[in-house]
C-alpha atoms as a PDB file:
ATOM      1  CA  UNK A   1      28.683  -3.870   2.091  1.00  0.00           C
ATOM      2  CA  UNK A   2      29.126  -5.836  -0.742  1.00  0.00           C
ATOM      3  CA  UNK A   3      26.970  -8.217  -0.153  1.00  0.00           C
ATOM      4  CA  UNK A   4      24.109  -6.512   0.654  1.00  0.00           C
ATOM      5  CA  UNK A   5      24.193  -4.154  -2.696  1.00  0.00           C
ATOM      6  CA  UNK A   6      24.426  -7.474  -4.094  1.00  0.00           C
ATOM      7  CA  UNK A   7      21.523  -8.273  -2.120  1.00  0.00           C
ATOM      8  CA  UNK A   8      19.670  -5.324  -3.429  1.00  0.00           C
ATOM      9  CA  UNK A   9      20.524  -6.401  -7.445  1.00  0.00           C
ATOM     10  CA  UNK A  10      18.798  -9.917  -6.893  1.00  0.00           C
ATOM     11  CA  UNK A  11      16.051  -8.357  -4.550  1.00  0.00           C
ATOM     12  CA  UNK A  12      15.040  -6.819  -8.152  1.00  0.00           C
ATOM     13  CA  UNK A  13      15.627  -9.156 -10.364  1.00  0.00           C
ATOM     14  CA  UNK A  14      13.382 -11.608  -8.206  1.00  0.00           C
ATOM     15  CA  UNK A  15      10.761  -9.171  -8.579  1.00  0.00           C
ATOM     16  CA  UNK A  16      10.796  -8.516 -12.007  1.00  0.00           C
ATOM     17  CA  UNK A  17      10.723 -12.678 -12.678  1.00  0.00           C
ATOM     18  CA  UNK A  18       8.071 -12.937 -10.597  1.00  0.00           C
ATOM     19  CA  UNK A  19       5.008 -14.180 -11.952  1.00  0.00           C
ATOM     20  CA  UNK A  20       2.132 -11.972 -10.277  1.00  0.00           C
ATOM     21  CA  UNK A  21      -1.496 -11.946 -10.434  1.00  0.00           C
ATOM     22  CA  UNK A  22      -3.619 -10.143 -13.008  1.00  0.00           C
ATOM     23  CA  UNK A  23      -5.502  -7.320 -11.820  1.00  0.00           C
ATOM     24  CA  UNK A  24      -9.014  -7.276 -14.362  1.00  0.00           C
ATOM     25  CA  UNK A  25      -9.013  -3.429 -13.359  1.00  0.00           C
ATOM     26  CA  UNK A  26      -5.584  -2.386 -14.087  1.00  0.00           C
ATOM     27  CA  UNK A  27      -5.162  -4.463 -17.466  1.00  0.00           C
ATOM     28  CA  UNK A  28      -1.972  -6.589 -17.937  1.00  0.00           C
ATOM     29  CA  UNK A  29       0.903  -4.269 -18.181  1.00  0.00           C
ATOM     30  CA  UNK A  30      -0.502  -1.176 -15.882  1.00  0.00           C
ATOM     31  CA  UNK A  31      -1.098  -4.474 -13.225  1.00  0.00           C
ATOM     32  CA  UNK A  32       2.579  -5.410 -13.962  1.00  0.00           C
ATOM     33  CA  UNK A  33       4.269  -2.702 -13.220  1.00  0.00           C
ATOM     34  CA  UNK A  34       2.436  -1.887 -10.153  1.00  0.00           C
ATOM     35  CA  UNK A  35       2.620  -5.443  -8.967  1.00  0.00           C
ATOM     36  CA  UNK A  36       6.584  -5.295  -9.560  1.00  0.00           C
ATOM     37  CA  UNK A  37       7.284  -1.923  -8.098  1.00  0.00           C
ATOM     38  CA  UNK A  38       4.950  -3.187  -4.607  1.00  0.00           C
ATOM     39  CA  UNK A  39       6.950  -6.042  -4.990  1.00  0.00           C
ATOM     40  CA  UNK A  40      10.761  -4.525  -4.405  1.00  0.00           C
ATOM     41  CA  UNK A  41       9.259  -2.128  -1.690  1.00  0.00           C
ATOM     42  CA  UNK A  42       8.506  -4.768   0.471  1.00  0.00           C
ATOM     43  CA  UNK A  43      11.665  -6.320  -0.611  1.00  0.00           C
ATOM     44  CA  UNK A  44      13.523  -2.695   0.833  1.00  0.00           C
ATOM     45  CA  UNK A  45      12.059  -3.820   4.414  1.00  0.00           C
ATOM     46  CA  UNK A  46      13.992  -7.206   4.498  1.00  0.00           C
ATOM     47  CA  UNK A  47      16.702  -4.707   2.886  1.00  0.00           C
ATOM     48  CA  UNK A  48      16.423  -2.354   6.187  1.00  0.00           C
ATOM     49  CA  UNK A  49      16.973  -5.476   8.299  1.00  0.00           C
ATOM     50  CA  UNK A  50      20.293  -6.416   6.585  1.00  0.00           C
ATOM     51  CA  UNK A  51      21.527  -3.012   6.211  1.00  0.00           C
ATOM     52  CA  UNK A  52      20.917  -2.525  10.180  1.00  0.00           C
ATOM     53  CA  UNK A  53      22.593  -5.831  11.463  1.00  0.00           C
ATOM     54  CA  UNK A  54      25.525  -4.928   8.752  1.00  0.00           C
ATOM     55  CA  UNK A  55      26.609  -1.711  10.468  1.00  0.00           C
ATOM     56  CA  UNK A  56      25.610  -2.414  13.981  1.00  0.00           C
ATOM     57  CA  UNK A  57      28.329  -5.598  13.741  1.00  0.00           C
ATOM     58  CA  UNK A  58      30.479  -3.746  11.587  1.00  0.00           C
ATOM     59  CA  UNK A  59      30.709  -0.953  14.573  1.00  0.00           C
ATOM     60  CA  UNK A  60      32.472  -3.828  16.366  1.00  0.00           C
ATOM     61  CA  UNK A  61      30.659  -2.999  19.807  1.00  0.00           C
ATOM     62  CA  UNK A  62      27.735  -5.089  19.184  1.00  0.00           C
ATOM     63  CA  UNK A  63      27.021  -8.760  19.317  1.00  0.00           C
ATOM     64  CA  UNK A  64      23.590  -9.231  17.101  1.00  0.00           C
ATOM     65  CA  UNK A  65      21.388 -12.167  17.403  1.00  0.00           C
ATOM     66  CA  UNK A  66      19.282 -12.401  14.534  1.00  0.00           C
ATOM     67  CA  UNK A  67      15.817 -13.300  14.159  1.00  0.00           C
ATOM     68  CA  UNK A  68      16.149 -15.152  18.061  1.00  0.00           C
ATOM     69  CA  UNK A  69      12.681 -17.212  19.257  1.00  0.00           C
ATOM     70  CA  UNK A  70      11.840 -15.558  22.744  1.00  0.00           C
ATOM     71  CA  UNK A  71       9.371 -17.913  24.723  1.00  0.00           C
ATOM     72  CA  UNK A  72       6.756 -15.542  26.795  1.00  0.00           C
ATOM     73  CA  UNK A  73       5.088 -17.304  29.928  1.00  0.00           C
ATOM     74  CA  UNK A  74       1.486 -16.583  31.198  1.00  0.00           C
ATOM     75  CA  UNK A  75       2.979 -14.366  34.309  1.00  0.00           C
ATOM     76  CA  UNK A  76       4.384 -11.753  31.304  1.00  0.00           C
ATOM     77  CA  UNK A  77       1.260 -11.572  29.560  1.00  0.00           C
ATOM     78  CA  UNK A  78      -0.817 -11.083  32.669  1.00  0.00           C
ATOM     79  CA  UNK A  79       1.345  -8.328  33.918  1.00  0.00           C
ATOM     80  CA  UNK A  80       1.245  -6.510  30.377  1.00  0.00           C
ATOM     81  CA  UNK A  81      -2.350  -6.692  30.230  1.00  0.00           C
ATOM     82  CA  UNK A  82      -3.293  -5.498  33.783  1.00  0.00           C
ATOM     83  CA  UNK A  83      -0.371  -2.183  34.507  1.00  0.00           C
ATOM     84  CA  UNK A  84       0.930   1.042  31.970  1.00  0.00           C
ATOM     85  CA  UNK A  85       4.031   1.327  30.866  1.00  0.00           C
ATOM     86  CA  UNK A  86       5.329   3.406  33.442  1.00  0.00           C
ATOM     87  CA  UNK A  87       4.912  -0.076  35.770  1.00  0.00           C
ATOM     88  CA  UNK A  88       6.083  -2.166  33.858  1.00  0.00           C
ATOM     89  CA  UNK A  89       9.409  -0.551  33.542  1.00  0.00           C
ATOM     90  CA  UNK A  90      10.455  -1.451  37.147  1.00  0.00           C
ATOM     91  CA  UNK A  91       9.629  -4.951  36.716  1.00  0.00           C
ATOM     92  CA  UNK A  92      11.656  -8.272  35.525  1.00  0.00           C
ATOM     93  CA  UNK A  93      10.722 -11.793  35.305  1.00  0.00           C
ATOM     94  CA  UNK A  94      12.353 -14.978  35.539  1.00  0.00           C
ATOM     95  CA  UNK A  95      11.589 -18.089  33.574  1.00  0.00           C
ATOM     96  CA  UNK A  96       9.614 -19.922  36.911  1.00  0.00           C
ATOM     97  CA  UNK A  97       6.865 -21.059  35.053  1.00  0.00           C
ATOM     98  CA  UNK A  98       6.406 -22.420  31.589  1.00  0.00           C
ATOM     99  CA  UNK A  99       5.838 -21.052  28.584  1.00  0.00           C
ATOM    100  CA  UNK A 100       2.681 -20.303  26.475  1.00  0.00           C
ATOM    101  CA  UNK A 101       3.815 -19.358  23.578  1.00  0.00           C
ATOM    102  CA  UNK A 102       7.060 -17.242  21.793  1.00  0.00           C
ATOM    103  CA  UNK A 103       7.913 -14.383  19.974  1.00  0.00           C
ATOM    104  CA  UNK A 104      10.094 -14.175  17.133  1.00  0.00           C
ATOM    105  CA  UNK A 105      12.202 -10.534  17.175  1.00  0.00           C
ATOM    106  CA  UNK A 106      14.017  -9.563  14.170  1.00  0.00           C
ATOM    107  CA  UNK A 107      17.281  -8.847  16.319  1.00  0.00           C
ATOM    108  CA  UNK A 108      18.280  -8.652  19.485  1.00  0.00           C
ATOM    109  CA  UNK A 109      21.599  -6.352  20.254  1.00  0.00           C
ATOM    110  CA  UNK A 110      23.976  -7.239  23.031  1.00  0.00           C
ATOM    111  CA  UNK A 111      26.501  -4.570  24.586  1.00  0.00           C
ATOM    112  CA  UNK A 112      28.510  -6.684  26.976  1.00  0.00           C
ATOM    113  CA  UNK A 113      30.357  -3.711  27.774  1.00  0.00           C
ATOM    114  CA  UNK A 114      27.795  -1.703  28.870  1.00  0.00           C
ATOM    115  CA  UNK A 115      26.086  -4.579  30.390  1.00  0.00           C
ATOM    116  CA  UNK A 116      23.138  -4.007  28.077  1.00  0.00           C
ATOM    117  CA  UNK A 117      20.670  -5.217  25.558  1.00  0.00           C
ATOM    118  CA  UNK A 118      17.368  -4.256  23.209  1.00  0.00           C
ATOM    119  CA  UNK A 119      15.313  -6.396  21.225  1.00  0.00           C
ATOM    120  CA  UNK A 120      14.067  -4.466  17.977  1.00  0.00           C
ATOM    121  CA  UNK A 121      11.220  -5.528  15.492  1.00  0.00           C
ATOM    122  CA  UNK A 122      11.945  -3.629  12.154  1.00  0.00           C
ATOM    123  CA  UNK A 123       9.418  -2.075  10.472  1.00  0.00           C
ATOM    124  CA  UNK A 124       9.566  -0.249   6.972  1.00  0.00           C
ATOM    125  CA  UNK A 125       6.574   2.680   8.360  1.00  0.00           C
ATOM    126  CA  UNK A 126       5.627   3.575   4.934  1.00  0.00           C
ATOM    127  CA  UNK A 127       1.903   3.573   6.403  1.00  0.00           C
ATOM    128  CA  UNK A 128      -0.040   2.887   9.779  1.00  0.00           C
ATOM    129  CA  UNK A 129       0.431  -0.338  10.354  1.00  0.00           C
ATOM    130  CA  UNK A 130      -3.506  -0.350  11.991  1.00  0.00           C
ATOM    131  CA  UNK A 131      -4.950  -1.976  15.444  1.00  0.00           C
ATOM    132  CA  UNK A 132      -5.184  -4.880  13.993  1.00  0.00           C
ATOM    133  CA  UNK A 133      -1.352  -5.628  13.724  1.00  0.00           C
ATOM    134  CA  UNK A 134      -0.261  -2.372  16.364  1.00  0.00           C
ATOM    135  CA  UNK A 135      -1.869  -3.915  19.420  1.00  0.00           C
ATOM    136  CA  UNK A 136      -0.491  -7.596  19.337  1.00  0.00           C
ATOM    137  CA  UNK A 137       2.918  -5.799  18.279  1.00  0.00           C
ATOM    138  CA  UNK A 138       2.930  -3.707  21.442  1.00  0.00           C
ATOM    139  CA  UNK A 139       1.768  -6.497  23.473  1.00  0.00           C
ATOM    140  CA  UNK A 140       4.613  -8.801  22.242  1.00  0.00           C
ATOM    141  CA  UNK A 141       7.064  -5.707  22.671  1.00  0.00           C
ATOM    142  CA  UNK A 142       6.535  -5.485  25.980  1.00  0.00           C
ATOM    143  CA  UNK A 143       5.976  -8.780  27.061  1.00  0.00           C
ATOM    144  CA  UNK A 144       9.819  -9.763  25.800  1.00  0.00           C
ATOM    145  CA  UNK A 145      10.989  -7.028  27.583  1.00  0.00           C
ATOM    146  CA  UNK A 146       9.858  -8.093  31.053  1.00  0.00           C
ATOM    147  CA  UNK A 147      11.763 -11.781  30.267  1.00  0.00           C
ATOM    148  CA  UNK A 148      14.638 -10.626  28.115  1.00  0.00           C
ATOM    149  CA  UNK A 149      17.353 -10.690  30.929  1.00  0.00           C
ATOM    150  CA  UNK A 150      16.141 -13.641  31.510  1.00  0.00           C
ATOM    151  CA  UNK A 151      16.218 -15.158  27.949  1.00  0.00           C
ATOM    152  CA  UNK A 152      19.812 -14.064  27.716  1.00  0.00           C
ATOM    153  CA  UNK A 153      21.266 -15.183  30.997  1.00  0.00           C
ATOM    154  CA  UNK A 154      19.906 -18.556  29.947  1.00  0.00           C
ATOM    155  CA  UNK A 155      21.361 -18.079  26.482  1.00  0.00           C
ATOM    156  CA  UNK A 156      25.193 -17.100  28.346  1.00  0.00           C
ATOM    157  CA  UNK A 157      24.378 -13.455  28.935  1.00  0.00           C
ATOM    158  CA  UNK A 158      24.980 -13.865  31.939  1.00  0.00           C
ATOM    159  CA  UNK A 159      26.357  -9.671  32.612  1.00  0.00           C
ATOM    160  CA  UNK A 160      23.416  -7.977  30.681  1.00  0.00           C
ATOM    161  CA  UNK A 161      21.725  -6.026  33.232  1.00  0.00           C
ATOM    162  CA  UNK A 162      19.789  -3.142  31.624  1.00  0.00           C
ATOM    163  CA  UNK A 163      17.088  -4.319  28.581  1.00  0.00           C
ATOM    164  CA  UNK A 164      14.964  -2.389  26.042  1.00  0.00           C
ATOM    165  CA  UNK A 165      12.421  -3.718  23.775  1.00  0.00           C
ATOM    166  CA  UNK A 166      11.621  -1.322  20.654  1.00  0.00           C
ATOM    167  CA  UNK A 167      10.118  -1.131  17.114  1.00  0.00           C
ATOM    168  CA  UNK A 168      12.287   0.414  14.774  1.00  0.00           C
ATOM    169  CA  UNK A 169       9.660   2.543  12.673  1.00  0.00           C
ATOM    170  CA  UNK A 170      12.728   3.572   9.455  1.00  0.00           C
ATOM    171  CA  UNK A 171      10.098   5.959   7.740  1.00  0.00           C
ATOM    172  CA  UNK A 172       8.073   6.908  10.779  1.00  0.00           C
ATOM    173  CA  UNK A 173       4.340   6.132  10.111  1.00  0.00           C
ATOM    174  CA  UNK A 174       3.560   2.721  11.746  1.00  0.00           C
ATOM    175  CA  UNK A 175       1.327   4.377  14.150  1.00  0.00           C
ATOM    176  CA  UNK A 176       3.439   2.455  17.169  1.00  0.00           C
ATOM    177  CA  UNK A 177       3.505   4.789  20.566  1.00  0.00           C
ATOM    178  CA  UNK A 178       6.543   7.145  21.543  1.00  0.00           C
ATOM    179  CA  UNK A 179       7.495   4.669  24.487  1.00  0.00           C
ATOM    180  CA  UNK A 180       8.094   1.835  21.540  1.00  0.00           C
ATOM    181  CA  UNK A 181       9.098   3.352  19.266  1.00  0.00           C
ATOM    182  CA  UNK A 182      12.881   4.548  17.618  1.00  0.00           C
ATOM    183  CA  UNK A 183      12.288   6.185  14.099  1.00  0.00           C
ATOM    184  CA  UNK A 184      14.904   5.915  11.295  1.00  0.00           C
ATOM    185  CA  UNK A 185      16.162   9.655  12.257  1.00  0.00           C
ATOM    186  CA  UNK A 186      17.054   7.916  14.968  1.00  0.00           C
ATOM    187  CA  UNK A 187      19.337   5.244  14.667  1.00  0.00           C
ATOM    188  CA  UNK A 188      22.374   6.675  14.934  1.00  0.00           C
ATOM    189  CA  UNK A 189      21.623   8.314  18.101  1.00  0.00           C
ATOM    190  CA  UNK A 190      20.346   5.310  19.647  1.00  0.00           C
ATOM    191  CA  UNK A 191      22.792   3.239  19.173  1.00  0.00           C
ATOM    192  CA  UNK A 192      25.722   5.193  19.462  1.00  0.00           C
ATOM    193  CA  UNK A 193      27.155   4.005  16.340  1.00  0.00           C
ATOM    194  CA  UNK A 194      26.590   5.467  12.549  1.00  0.00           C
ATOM    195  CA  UNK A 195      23.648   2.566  10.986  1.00  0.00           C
ATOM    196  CA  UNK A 196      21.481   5.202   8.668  1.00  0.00           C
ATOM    197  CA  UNK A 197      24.637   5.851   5.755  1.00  0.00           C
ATOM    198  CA  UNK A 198      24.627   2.316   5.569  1.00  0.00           C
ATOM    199  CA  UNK A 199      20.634   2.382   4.993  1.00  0.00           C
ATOM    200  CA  UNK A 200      20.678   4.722   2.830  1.00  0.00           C
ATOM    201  CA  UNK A 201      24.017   3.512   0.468  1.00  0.00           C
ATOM    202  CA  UNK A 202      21.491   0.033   0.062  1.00  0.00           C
ATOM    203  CA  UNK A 203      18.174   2.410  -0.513  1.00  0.00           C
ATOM    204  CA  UNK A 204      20.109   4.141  -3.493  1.00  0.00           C
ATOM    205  CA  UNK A 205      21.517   1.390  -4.927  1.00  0.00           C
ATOM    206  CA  UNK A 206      18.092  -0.220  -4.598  1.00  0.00           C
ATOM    207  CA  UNK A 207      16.511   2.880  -6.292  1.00  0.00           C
ATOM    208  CA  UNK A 208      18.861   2.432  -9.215  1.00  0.00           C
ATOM    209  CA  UNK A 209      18.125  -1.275 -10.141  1.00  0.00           C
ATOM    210  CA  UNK A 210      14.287  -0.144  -9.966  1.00  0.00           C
ATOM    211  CA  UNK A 211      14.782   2.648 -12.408  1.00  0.00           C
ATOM    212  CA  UNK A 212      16.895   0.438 -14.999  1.00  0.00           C
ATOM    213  CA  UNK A 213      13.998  -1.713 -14.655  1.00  0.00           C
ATOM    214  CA  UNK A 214      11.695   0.381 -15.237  1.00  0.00           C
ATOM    215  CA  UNK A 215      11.675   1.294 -19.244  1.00  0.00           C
ATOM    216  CA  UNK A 216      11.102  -2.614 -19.556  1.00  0.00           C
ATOM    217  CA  UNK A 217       7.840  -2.221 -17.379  1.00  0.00           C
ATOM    218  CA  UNK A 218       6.884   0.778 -19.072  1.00  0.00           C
ATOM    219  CA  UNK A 219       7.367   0.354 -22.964  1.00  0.00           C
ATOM    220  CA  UNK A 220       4.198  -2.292 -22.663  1.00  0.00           C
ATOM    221  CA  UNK A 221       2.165   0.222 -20.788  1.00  0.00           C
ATOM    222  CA  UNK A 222       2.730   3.032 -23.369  1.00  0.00           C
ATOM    223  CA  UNK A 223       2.316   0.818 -26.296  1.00  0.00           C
ATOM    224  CA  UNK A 224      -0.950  -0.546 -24.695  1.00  0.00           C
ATOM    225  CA  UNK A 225      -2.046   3.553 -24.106  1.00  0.00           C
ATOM    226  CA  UNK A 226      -1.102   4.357 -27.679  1.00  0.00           C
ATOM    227  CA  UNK A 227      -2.941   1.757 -29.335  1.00  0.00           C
ATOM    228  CA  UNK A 228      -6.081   2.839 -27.153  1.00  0.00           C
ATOM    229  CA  UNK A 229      -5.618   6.673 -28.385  1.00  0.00           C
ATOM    230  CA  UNK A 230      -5.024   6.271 -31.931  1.00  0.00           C
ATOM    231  CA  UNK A 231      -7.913   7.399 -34.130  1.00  0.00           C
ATOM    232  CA  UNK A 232      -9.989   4.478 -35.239  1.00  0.00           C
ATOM    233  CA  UNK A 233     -10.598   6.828 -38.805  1.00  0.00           C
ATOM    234  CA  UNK A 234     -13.626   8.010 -40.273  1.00  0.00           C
ATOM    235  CA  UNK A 235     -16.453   5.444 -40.641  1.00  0.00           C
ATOM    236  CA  UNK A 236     -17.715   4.573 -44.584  1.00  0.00           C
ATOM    237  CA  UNK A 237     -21.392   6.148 -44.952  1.00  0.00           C
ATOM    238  CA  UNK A 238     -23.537   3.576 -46.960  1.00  0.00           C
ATOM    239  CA  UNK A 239     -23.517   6.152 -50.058  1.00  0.00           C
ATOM    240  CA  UNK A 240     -19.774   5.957 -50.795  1.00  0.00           C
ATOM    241  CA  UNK A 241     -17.924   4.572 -53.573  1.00  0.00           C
ATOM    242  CA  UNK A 242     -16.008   2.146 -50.954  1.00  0.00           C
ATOM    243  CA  UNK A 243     -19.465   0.537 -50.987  1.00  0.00           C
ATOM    244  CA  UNK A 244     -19.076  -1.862 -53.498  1.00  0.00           C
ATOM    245  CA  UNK A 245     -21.590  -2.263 -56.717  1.00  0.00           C
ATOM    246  CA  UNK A 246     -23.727   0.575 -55.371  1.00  0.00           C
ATOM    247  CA  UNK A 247     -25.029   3.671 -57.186  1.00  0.00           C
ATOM    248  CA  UNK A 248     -24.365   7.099 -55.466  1.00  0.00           C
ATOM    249  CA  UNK A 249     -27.809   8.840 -55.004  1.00  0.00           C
ATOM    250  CA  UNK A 250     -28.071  12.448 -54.601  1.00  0.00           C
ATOM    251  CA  UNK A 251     -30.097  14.464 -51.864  1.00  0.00           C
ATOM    252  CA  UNK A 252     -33.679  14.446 -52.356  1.00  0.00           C
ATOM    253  CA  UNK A 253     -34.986  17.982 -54.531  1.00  0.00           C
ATOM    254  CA  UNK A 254     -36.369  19.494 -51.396  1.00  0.00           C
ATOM    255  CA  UNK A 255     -32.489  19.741 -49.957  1.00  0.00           C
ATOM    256  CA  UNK A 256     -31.378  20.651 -53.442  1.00  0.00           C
ATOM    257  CA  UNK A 257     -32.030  24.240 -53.047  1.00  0.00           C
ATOM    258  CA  UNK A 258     -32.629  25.021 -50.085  1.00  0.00           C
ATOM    259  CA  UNK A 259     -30.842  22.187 -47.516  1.00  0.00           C
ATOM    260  CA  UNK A 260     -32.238  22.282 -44.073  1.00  0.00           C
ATOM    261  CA  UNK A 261     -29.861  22.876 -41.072  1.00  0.00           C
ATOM    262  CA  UNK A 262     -30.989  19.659 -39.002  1.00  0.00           C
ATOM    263  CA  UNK A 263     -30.080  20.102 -35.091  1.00  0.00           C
ATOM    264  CA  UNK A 264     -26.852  18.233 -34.116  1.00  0.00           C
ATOM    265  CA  UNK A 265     -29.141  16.756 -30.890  1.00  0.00           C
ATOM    266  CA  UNK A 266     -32.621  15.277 -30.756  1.00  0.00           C
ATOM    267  CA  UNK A 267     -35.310  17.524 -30.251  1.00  0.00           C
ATOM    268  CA  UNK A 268     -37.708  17.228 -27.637  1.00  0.00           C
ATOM    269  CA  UNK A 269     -41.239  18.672 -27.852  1.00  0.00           C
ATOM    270  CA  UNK A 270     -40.455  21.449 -25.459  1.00  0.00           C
ATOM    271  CA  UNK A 271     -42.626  22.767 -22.587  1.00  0.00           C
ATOM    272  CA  UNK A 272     -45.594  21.707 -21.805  1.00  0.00           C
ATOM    273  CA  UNK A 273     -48.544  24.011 -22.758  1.00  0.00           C
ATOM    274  CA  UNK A 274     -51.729  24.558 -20.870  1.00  0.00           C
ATOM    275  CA  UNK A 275     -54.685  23.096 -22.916  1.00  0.00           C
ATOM    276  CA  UNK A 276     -57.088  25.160 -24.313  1.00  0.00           C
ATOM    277  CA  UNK A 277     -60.732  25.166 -23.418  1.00  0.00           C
ATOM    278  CA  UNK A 278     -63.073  23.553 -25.707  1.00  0.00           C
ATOM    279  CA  UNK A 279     -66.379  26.043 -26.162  1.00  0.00           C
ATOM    280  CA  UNK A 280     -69.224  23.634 -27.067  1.00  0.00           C
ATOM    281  CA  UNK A 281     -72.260  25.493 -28.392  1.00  0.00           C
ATOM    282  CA  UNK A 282     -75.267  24.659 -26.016  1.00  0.00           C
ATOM    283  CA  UNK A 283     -78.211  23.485 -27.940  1.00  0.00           C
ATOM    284  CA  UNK A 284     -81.189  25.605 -28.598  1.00  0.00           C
ATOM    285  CA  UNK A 285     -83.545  25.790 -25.425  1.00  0.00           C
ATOM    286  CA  UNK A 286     -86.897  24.044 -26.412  1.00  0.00           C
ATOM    287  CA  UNK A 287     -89.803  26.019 -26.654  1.00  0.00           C
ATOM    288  CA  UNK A 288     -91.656  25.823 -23.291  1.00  0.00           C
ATOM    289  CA  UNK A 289     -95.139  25.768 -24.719  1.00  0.00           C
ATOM    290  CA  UNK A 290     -96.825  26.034 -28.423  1.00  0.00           C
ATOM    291  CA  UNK A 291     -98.636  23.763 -30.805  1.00  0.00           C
ATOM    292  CA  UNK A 292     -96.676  20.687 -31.473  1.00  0.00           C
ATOM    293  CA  UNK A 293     -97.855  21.258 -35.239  1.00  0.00           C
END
């Protein structure tokens, strides 16, 4: 346990020496102290990983391969793509053909006892991960699990029987499906073995290094906020006596007596008014007959 609140200490003070980018938004020290605190949560997700590996081989029942290479062959993939879940839980594959590619799983836990063994991918789940990253997850998920036995007979495994493949979701909103999925609540259960005090001793101590980082982040930010709240003071008028060499000139005599009380907004000219209608006289009819002089 030591080591990993040890862990935790540098995990922070990593993140506050970091050197991050400048957000033109957010302003220097706001874009700090966001970019710090982001910083040390995804730091608590490599934490998780420790803390799990820690008190799963500190249970003494598990052997805990960490961060293994798994290579998948064309056969898995095919299989996963064309039957549910439900099939593919009565099927295993051996390595008889070569493989396409490999997976990398954060740890793989062997129970030689019980003649069993799960390979986990551990997420944080402080939001849905999306389909973007869900679908190839759940795809690699259960592609291992159809070759697992496999892997680990070749690896000296040779009595693991019974396999799982899993994502553990700690804080339960990856957005992964039931049948993949074993949330932080969980872990204790699962395993059979106490993991989540041990989480959540390195989340506390965690916390605590954050918040005596913190004031550091923050004086900046309120000194920045201060300075843009403080009154800039009245402005000088061009009549005052700051205004150097210049004589002071009193209001004009119409304002003397009788000062008008000006409108603190423009004025428009109001509604519009109908126009009135311009009478034109008409001129005098001319005389329809007569002498002309």
């Amino acid at each position: 346990m030591a080591a990993l609140l040890k862990a935790t200490r540098e995990a922070v003070a990593a993140a506050v020496a970091t050197k991050f980018p400048l957000d033109e938004l957010l302003g220097p020290e706001l874009s700090r102290l966001i970019s710090v605190s982001n910083s040390i949560v995804k730091r608590h997700g490599l934490l998780l990983e420790r803390a799990i590996i820690e008190a799963l081989e500190a249970s003494g029942r598990f052997q805990v391969l960490h961060n293994p290479v798994i290579p998948i062959t064309a056969a898995s993939d095919s299989l996963v793509a064309s039957n549910s879940p439900e099939a593919l839980a009565r099927i295993a594959l051996r390595y008889d053909t070569p493989a396409i590619r490999s997976v990398t799983h954060d740890i793989v836990v062997i129970d030689l006892e019980a003649a069993w063994a799960g390979a986990y991918q551990i997420k944080r789940g402080g939001g849905d991960m999306g389909p973007r990253l869900r679908k190839p997850l759940e795809r690699d998920l259960a592609a291992v699990r159809l070759l697992l036995r496999a892997y680990l007979r070749d690896q000296g495994y040779s009595a693991v029987d019974v396999v799982t493949t899993a994502a553990i979701d700690y804080l339960g909103s990856a957005g992964l499906p039931d049948h993949l999925t074993v949330l932080g609540s969980e872990l204790d259960e699962h395993f059979g073995v106490p993991v989540v005090s041990t989480i959540e001793q390195m989340t506390g101590h965690l916390r605590a290094e954050l918040h005596k980082a913190v004031p550091d982040l923050l004086r900046p930010l309120l000194a920045a906020l201060e300075m843009q709240a403080a009154p800039t003071g009245p402005r000088q008028k061009a009549g005052t006596k700051e205004s150097a060499g210049e004589e002071l000139v009193g209001p004009p005599d119409f304002l003397a007596d009788d000062p008008v009380d000006f409108p603190a907004r423009p004025v428009g000219p109001g509604p519009r008014h109908a126009p009135h209608l311009l009478v034109v006289p008409r001129p005098p009819e001319r005389p329809a007959g007569g002498p002309l002089f």
